[in-house]
Each structure stands twice: as C-alpha cells, then as structure tokens.
PDB file of N, CA and C in Angstrom:
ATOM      1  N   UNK A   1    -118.699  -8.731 -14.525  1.00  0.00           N
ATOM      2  CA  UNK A   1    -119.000 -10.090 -14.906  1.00  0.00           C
ATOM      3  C   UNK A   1    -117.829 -10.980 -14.536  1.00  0.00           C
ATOM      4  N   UNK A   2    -117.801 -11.827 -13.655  1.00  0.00           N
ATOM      5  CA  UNK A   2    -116.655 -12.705 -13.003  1.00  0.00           C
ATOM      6  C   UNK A   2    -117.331 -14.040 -14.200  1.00  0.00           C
ATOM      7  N   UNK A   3    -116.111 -14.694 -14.050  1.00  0.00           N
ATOM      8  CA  UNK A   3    -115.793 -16.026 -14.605  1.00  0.00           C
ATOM      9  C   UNK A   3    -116.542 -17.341 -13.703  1.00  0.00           C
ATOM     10  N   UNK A   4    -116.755 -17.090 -12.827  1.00  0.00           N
ATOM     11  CA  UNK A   4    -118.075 -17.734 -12.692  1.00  0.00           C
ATOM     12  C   UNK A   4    -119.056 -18.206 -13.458  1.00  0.00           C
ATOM     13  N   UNK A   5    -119.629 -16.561 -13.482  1.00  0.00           N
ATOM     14  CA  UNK A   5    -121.504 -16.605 -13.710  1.00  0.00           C
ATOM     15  C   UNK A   5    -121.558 -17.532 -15.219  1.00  0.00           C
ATOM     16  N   UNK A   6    -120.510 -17.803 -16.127  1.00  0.00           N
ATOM     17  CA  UNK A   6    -120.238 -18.411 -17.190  1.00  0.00           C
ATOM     18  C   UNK A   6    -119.669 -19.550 -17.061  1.00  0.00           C
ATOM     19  N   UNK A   7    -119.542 -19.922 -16.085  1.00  0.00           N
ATOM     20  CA  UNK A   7    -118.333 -21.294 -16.175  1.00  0.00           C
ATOM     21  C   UNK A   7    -119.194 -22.138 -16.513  1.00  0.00           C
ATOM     22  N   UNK A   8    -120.892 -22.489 -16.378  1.00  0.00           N
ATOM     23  CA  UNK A   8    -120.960 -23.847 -16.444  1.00  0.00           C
ATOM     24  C   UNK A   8    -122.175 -23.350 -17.797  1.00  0.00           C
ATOM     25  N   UNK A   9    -122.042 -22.253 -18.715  1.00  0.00           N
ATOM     26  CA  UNK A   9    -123.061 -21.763 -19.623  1.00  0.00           C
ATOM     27  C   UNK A   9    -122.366 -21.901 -21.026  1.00  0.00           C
ATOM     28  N   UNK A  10    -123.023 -22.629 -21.931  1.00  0.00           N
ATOM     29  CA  UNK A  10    -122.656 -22.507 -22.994  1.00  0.00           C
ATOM     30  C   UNK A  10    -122.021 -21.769 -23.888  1.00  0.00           C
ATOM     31  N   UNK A  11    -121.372 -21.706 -24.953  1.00  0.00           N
ATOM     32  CA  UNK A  11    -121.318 -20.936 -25.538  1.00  0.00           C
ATOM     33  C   UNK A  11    -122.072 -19.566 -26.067  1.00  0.00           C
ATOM     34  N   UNK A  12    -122.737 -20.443 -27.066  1.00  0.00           N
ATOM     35  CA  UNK A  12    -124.152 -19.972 -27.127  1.00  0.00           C
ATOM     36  C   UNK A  12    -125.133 -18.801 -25.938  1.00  0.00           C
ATOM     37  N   UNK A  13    -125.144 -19.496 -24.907  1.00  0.00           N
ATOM     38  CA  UNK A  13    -125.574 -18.761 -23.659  1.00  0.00           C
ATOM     39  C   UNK A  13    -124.968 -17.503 -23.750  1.00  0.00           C
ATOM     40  N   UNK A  14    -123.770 -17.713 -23.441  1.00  0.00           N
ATOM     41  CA  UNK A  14    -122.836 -16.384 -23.098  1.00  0.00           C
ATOM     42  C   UNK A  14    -122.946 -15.303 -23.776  1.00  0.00           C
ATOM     43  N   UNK A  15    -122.861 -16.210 -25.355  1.00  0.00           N
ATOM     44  CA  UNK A  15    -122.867 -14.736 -26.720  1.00  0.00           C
ATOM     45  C   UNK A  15    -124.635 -14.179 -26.220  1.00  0.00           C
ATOM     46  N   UNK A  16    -125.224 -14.980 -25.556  1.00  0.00           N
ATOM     47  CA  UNK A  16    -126.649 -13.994 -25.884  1.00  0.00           C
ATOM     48  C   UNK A  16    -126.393 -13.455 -24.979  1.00  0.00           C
ATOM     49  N   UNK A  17    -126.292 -13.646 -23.321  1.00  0.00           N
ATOM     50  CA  UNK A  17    -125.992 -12.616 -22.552  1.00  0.00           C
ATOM     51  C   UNK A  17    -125.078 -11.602 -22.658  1.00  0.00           C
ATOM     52  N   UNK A  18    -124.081 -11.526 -23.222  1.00  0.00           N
ATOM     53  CA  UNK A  18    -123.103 -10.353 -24.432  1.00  0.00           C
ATOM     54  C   UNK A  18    -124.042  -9.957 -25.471  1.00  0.00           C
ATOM     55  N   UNK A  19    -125.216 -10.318 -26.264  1.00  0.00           N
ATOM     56  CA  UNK A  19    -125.688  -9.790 -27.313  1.00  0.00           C
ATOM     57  C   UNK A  19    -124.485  -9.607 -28.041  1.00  0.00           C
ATOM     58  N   UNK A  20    -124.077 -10.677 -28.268  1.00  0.00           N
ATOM     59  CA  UNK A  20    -122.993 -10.457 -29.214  1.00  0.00           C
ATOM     60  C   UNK A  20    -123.031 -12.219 -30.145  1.00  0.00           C
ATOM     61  N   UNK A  21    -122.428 -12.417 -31.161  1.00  0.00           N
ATOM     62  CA  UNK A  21    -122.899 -13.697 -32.081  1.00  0.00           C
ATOM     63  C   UNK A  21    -121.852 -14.858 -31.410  1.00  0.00           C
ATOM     64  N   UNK A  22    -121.990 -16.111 -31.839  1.00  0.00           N
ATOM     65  CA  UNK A  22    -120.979 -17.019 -31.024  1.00  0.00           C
ATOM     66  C   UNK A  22    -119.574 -16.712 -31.486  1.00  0.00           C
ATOM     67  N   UNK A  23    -119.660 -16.719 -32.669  1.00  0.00           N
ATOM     68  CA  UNK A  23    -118.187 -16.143 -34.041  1.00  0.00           C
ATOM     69  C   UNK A  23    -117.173 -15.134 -32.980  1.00  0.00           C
ATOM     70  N   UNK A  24    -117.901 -14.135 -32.794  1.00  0.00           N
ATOM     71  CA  UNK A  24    -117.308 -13.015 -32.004  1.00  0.00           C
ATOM     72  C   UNK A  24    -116.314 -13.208 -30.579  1.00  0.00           C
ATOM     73  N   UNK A  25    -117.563 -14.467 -30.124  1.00  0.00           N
ATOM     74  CA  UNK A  25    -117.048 -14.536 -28.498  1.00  0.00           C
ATOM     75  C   UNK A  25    -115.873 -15.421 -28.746  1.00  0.00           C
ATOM     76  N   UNK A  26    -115.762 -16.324 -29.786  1.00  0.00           N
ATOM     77  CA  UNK A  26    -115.163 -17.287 -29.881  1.00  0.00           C
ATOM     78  C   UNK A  26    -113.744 -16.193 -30.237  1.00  0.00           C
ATOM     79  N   UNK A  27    -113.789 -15.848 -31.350  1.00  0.00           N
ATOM     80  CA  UNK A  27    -112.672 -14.830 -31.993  1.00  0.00           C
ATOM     81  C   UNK A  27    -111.997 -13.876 -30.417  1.00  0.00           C
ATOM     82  N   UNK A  28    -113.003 -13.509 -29.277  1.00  0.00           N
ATOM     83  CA  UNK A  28    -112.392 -12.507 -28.351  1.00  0.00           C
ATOM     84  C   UNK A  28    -111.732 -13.554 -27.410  1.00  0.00           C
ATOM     85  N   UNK A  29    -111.998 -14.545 -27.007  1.00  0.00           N
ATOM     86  CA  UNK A  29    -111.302 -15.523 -26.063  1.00  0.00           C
ATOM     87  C   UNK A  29    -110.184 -16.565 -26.773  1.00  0.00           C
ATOM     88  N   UNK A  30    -109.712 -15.935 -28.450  1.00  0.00           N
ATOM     89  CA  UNK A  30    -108.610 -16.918 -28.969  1.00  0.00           C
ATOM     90  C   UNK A  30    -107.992 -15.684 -28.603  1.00  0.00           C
ATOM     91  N   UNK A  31    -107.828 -13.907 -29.192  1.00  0.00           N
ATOM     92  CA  UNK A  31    -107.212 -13.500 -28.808  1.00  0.00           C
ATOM     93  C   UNK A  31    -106.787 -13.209 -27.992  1.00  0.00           C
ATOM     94  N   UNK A  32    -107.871 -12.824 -26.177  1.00  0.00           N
ATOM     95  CA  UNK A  32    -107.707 -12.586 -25.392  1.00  0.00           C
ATOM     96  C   UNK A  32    -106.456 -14.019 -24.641  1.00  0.00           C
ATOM     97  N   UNK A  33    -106.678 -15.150 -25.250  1.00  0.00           N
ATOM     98  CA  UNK A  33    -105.472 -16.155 -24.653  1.00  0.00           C
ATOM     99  C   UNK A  33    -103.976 -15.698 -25.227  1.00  0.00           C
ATOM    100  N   UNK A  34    -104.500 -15.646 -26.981  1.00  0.00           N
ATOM    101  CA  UNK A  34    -103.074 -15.010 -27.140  1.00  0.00           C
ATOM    102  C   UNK A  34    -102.429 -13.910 -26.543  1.00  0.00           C
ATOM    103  N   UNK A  35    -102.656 -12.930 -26.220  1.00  0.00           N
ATOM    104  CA  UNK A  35    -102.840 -12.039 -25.788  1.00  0.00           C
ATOM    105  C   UNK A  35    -101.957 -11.909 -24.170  1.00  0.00           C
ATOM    106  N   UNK A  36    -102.560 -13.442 -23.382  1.00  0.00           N
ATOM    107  CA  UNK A  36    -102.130 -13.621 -22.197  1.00  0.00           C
ATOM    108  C   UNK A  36    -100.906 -14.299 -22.369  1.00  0.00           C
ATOM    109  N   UNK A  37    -100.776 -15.297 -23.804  1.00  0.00           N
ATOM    110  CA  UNK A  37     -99.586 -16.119 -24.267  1.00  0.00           C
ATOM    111  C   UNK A  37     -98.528 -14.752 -24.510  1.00  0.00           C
ATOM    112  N   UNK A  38     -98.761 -14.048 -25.148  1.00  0.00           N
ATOM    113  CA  UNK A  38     -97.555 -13.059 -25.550  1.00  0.00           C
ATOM    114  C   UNK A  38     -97.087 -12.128 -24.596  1.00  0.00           C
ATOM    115  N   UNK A  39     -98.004 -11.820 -23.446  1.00  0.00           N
ATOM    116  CA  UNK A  39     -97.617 -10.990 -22.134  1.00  0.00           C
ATOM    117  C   UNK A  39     -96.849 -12.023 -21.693  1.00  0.00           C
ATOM    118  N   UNK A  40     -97.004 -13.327 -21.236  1.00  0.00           N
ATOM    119  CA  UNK A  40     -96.040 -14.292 -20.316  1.00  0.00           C
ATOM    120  C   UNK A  40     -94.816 -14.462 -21.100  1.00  0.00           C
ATOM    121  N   UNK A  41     -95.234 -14.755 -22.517  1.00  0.00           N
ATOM    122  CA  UNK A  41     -93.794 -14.900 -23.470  1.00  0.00           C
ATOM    123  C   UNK A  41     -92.808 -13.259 -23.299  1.00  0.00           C
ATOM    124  N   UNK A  42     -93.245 -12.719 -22.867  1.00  0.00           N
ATOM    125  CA  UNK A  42     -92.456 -11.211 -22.838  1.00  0.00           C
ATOM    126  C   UNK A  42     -91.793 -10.967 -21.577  1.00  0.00           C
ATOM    127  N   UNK A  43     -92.416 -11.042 -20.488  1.00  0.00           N
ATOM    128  CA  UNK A  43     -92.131 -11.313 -19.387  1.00  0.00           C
ATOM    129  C   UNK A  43     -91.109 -12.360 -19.363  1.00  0.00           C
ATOM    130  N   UNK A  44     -90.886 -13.484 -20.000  1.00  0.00           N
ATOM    131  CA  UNK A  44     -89.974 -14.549 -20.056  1.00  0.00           C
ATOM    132  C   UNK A  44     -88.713 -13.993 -20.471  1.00  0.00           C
ATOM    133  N   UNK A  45     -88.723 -13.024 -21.780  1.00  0.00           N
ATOM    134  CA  UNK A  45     -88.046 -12.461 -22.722  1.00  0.00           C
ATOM    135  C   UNK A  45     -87.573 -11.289 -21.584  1.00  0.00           C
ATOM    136  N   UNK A  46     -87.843 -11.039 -21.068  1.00  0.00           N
ATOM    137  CA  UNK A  46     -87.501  -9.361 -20.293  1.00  0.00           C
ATOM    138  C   UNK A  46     -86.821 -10.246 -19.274  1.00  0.00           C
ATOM    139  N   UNK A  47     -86.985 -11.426 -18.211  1.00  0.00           N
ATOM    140  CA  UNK A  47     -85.902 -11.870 -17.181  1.00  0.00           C
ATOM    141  C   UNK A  47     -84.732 -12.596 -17.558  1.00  0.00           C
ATOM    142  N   UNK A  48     -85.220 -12.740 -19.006  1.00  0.00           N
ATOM    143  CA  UNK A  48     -83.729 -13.328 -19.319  1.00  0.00           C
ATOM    144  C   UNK A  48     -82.760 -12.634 -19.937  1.00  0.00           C
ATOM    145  N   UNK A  49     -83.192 -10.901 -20.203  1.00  0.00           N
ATOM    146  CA  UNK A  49     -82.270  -9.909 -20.690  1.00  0.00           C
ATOM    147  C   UNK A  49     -81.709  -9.377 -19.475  1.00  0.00           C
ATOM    148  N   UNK A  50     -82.185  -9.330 -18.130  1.00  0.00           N
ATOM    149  CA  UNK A  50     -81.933  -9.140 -17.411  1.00  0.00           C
ATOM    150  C   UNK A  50     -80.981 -10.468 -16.781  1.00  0.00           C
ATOM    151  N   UNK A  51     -81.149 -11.238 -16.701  1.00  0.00           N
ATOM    152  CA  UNK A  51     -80.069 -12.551 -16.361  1.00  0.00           C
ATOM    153  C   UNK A  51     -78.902 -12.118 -17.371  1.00  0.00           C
ATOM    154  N   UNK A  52     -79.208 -11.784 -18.726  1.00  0.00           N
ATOM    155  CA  UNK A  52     -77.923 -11.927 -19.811  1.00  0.00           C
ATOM    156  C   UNK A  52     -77.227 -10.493 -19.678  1.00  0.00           C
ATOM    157  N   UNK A  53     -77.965  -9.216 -18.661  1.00  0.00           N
ATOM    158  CA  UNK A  53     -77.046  -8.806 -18.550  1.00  0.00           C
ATOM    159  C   UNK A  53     -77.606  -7.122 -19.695  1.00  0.00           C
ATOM    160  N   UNK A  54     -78.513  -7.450 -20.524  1.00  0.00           N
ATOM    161  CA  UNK A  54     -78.697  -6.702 -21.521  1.00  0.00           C
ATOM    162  C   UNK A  54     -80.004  -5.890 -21.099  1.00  0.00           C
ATOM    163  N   UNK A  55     -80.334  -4.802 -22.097  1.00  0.00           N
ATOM    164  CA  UNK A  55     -81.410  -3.860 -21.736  1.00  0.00           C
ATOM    165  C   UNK A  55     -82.479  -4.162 -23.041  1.00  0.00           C
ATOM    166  N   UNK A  56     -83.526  -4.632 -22.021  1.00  0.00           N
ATOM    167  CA  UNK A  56     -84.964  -4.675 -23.005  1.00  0.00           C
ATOM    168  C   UNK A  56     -85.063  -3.658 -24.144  1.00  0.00           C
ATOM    169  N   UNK A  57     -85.471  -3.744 -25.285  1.00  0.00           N
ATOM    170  CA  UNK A  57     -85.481  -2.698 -26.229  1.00  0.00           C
ATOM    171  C   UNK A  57     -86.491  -1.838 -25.266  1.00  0.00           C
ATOM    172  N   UNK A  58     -86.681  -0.391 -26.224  1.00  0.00           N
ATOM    173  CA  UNK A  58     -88.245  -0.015 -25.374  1.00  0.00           C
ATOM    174  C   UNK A  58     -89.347  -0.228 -26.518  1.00  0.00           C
ATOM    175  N   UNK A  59     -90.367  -0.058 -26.182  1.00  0.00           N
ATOM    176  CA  UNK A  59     -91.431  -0.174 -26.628  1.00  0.00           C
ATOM    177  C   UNK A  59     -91.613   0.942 -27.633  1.00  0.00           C
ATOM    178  N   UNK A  60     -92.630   0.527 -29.012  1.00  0.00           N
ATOM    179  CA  UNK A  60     -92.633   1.973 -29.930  1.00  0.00           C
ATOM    180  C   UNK A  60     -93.912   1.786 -29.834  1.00  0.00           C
ATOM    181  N   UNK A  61     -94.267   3.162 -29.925  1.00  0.00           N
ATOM    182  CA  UNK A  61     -95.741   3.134 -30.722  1.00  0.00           C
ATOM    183  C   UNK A  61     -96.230   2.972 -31.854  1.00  0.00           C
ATOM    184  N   UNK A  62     -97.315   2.264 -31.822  1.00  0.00           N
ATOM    185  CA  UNK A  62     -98.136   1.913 -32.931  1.00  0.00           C
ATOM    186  C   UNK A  62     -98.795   2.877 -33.765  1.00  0.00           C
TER     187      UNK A  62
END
C-alpha cells in the first residue's frame, strides 16, 4: 500500500479500507510520526557525540 492510493481519501475511507476504526488510524499515524520524530532526534544526538568526541551509549533491551 504506497502513500498514494490514500493521499486524496479520507480519513474515514482509509480506516475502512484497513478495516480498522478512525480512533486507531488516527492513534497509528501520531505514533508512527513520533516515532519518525525520535529516530531523527537520535540520529541528531549520535552526530553530535561523534563531533564531541564521545561514544553513543549502547542500546538495552526492553
């Protein structure tokens, strides 16, 4: 499913072609932005440990 076939379809539209409720789609495209906000904010955070010289923590599991 490309970003297209939705660009010019409602909300509404979309959740029915997902069979999924509007609530839902709405809730997956705030996180999915955050989501893209906190990957770029990290990426920001990781070239400037590298400019300062320092080592990214590593990552833990959840």
């Amino acid at each position: 499913m490309g970003g297209k076939f939705f660009s010019s379809k409602s909300v509404s539209e979309v959740a029915e072609a997902l069979n999924i409720g509007d609530g839902m789609l709405y809730a997956w495209v705030r996180k999915s932005q955050n989501a893209s906000h906190l990957k770029l904010e990290n990426d920001i955070l990781k070239k400037a440990a590298v400019i300062l010289g320092t080592n990214p923590q590593p990552r833990t599991a959840r």
